[in-house]
C-alpha atoms as a PDB file:
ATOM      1  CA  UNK A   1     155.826 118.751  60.761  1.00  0.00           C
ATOM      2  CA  UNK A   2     153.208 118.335  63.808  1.00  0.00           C
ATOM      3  CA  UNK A   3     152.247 121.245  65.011  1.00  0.00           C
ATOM      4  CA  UNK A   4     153.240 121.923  68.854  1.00  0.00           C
ATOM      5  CA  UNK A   5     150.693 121.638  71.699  1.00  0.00           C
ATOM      6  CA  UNK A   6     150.232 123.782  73.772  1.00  0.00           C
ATOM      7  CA  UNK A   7     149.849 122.751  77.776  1.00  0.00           C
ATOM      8  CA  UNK A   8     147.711 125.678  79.755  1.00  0.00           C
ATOM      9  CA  UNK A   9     148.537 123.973  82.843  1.00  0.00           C
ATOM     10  CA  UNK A  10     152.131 125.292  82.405  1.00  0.00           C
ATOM     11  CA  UNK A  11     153.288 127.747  84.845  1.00  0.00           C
ATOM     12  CA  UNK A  12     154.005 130.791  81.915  1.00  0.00           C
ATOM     13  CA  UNK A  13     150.565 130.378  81.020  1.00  0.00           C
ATOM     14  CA  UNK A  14     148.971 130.715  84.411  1.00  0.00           C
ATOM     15  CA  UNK A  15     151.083 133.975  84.751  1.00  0.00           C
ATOM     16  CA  UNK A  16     149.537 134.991  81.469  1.00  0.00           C
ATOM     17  CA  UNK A  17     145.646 134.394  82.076  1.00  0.00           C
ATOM     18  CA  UNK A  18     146.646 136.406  85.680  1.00  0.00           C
ATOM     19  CA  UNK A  19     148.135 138.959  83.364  1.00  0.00           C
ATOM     20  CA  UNK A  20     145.508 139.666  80.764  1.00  0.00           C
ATOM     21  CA  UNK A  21     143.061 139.557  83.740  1.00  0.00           C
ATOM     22  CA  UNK A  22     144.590 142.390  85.099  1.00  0.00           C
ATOM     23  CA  UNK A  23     145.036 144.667  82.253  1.00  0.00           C
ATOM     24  CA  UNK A  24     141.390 143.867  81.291  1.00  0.00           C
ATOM     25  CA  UNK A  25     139.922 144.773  84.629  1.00  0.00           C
ATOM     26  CA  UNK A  26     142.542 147.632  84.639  1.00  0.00           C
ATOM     27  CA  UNK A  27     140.959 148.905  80.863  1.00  0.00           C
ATOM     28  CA  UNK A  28     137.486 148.360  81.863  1.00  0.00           C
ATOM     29  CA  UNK A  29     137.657 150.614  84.867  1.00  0.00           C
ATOM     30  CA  UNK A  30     139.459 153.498  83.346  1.00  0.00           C
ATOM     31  CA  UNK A  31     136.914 153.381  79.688  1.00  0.00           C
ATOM     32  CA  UNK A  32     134.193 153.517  82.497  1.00  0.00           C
ATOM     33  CA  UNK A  33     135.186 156.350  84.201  1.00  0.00           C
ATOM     34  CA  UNK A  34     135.588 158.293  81.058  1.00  0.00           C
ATOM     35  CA  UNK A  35     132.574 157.735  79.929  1.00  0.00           C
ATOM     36  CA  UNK A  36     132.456 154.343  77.824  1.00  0.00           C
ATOM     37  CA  UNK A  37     129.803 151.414  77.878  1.00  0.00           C
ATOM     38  CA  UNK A  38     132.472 148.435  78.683  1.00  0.00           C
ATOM     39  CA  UNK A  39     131.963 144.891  78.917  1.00  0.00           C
ATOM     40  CA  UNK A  40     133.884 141.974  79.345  1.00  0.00           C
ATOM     41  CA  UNK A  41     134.421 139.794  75.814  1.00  0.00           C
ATOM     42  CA  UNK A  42     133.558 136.616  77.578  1.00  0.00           C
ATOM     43  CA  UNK A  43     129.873 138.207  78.588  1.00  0.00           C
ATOM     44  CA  UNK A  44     129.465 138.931  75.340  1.00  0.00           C
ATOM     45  CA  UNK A  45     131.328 136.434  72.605  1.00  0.00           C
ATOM     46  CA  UNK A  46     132.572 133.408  73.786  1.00  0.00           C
ATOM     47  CA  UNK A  47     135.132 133.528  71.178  1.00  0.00           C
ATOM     48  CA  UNK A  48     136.859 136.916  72.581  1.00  0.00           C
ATOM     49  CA  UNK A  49     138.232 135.298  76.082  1.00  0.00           C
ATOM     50  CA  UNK A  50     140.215 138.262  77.086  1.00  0.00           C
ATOM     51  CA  UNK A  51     139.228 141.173  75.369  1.00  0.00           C
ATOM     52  CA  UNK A  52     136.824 143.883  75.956  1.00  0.00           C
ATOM     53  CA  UNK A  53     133.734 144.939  73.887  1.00  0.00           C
ATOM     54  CA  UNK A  54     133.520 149.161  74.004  1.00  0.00           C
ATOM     55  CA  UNK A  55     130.977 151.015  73.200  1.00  0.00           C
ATOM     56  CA  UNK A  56     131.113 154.628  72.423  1.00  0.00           C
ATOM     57  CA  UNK A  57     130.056 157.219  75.340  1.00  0.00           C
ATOM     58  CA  UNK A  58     126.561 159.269  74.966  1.00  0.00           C
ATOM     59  CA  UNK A  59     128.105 162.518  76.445  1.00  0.00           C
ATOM     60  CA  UNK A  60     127.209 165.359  73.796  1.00  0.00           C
ATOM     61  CA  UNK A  61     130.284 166.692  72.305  1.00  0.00           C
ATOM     62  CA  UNK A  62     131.458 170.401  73.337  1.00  0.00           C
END
């Protein structure tokens, strides 16, 4: 059995990068604001398209 390509031109997959674009931007801004180092995967690994490298904040705890 061949395994099935996959064509990233396809429309469902242009709607998908748009997607996880906007639920990463939308995670990076609200770890920021409480607190977290954030960065993007790709900045980081090129490996980890989409996801989002945390770090944990410095605040002291109460």
């Amino acid at each position: 059995m061949q395994a099935e390509r996959t064509d990233r031109a396809a429309p469902e997959w242009k709607v998908c990068t748009e997607v996880v674009l906007l639920v990463q931007t939308a995670m990076i801004g609200i770890l920021r604001l409480a607190g977290f180092s954030v960065a993007r995967a790709e900045e980081v690994d090129d490996v980890a398209e989409g996801d989002v490298y945390v770090h944990a904040d410095t605040r002291p705890s109460v």
